[in-house]
C-alpha atoms as a PDB file:
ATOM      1  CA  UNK A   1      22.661  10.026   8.911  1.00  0.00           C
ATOM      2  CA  UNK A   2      20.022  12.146  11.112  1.00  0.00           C
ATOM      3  CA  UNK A   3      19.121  10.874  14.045  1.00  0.00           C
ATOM      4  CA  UNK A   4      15.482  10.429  13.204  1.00  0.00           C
ATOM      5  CA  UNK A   5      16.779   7.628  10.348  1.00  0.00           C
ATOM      6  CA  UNK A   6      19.111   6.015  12.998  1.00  0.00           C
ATOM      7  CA  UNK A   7      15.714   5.938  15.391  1.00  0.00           C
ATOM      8  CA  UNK A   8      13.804   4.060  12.318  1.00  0.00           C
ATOM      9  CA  UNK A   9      17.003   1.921  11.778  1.00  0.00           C
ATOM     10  CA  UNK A  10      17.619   0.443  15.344  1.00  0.00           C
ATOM     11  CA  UNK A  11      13.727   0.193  15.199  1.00  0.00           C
ATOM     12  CA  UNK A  12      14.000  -2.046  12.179  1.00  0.00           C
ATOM     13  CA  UNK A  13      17.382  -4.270  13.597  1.00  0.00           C
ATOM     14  CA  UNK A  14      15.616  -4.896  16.773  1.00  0.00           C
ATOM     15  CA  UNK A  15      12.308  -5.806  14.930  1.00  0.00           C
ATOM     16  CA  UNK A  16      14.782  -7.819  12.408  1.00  0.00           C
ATOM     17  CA  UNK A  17      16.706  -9.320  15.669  1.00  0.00           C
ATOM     18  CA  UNK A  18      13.659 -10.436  17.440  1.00  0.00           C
ATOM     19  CA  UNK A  19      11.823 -12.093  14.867  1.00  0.00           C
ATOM     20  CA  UNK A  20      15.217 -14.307  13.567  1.00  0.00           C
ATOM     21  CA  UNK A  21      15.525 -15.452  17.022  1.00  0.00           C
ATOM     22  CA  UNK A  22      11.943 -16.232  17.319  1.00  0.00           C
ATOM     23  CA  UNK A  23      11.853 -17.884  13.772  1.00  0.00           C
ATOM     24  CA  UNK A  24      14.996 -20.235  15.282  1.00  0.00           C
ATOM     25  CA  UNK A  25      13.198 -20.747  18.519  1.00  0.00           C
ATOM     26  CA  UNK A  26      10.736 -22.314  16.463  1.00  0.00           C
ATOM     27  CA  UNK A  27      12.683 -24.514  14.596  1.00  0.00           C
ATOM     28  CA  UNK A  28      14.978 -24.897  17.358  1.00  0.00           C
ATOM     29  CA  UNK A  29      13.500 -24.760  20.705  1.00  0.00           C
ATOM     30  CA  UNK A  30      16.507 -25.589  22.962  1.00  0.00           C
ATOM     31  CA  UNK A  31      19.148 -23.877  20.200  1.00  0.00           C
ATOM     32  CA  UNK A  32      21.262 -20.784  20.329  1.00  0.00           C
ATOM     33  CA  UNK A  33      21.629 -18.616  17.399  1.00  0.00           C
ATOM     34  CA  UNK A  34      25.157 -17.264  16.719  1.00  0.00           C
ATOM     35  CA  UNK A  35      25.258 -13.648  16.789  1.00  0.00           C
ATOM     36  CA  UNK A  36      27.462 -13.839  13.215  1.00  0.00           C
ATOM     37  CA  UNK A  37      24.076 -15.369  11.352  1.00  0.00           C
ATOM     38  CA  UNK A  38      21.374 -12.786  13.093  1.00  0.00           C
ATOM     39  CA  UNK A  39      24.018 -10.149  11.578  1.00  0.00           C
ATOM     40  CA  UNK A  40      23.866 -11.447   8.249  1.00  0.00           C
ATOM     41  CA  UNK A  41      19.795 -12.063   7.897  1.00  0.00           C
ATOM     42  CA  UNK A  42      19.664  -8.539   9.456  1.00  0.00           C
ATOM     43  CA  UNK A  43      21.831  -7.209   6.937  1.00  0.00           C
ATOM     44  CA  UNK A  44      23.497  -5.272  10.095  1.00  0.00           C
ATOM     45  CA  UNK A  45      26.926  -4.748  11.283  1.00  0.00           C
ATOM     46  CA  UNK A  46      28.599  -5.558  14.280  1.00  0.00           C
ATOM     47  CA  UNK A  47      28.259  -2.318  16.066  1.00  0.00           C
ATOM     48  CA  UNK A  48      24.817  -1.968  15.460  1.00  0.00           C
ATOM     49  CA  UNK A  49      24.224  -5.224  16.262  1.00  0.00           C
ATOM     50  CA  UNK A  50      25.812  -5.413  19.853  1.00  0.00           C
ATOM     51  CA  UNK A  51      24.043  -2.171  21.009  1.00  0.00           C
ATOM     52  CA  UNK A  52      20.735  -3.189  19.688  1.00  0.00           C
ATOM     53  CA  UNK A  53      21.164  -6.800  21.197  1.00  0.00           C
ATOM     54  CA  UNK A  54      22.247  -5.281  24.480  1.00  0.00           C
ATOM     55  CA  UNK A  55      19.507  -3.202  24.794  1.00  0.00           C
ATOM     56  CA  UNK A  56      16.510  -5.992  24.058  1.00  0.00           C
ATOM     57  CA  UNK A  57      18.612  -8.341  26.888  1.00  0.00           C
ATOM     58  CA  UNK A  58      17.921  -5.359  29.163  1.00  0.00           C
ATOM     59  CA  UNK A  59      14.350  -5.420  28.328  1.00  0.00           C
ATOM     60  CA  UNK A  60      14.018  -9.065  29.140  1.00  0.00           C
ATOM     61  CA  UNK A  61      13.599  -9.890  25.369  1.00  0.00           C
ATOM     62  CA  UNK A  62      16.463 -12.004  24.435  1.00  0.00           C
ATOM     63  CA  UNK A  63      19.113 -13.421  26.457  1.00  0.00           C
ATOM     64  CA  UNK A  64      22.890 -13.770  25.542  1.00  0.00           C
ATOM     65  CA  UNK A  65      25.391 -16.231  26.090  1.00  0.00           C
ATOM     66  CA  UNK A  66      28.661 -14.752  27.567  1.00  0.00           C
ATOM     67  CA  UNK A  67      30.509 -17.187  28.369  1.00  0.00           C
ATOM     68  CA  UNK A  68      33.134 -17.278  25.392  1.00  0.00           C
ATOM     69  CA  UNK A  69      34.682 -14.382  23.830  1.00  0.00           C
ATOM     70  CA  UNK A  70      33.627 -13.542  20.177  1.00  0.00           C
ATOM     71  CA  UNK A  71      34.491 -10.430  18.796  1.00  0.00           C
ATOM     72  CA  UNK A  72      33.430  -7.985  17.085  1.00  0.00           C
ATOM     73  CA  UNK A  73      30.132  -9.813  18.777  1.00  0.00           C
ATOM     74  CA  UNK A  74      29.203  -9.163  22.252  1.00  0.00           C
ATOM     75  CA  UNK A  75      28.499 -12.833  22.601  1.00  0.00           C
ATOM     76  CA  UNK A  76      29.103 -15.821  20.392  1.00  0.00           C
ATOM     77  CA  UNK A  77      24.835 -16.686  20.909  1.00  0.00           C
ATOM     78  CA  UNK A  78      21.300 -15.383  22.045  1.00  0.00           C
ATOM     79  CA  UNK A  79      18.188 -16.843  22.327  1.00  0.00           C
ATOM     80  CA  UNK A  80      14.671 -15.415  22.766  1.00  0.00           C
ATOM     81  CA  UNK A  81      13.196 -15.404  25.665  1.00  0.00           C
ATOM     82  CA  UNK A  82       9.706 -16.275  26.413  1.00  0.00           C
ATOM     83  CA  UNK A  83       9.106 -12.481  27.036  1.00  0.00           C
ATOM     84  CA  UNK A  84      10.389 -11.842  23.664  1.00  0.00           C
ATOM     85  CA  UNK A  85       8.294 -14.623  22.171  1.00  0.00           C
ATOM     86  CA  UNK A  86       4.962 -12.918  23.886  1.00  0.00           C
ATOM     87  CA  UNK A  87       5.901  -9.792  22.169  1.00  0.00           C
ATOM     88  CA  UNK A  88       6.411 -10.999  19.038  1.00  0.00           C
ATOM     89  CA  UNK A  89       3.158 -13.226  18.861  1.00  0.00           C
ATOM     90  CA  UNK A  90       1.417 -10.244  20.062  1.00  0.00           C
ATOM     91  CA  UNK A  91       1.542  -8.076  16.725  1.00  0.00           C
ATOM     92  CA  UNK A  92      -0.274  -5.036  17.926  1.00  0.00           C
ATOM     93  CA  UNK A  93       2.242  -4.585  20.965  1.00  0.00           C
ATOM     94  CA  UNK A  94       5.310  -5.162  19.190  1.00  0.00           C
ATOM     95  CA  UNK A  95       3.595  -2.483  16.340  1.00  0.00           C
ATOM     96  CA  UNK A  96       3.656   0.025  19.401  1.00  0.00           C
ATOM     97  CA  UNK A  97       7.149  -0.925  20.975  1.00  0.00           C
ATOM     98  CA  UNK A  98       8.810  -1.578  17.942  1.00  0.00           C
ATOM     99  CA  UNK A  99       6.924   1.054  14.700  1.00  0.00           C
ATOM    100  CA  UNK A 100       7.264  -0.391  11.319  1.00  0.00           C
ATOM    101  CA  UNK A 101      10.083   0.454   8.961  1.00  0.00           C
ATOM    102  CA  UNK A 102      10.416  -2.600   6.826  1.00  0.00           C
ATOM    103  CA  UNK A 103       7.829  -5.037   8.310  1.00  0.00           C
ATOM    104  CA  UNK A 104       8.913  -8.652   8.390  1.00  0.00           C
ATOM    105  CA  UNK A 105      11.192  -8.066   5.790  1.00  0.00           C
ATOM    106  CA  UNK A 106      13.664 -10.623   6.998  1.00  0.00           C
END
């Protein structure tokens, strides 16, 4: 895989992570989503998943429960934060942080 497609497909998890946690926030205000079920709506892998998580905790988008040890996962939960809510209500900035590859598609 070129790097370009990898750049389109960490694009696409993170859009795909931060849009399941902010559908479960909604259903689930006070909940934590296990990392296991993000990586199976994503249609991701472990890997992937823990460096793409990682990186959107270190923006201040999601936070992660560390507190138990759950491999292959980083964490055994996240949750949105209310950062990663603003971004994802506001479509226009998460169009420019996050470009399109397959829109909403999960």
């Amino acid at each position: 895989m070129d790097s370009s497609a990898e750049t389109d497909d960490h694009f696409g998890l993170r859009r795909c992570i931060l849009k399941t946690l902010y559908d479960f926030f909604r259903a689930y205000p006070f909940g934590l989503a296990e990392l296991r079920t993000i990586d199976e709506t994503c249609q991701s892998n472990p890997e992937w998943l823990n460096w793409n998580i990682v990186y959107l905790e270190k923006c201040g988008y999601v936070e992660l429960d560390k507190s138990m040890d759950c491999p292959p996962y980083v964490s055994c939960t996240a949750t949105i934060t209310a950062r990663g809510i603003d971004l994802v209500e506001n479509i226009r900035k998460l169009d420019n942080g996050t470009p399109r590859v397959n829109p909403w598609s999960h």
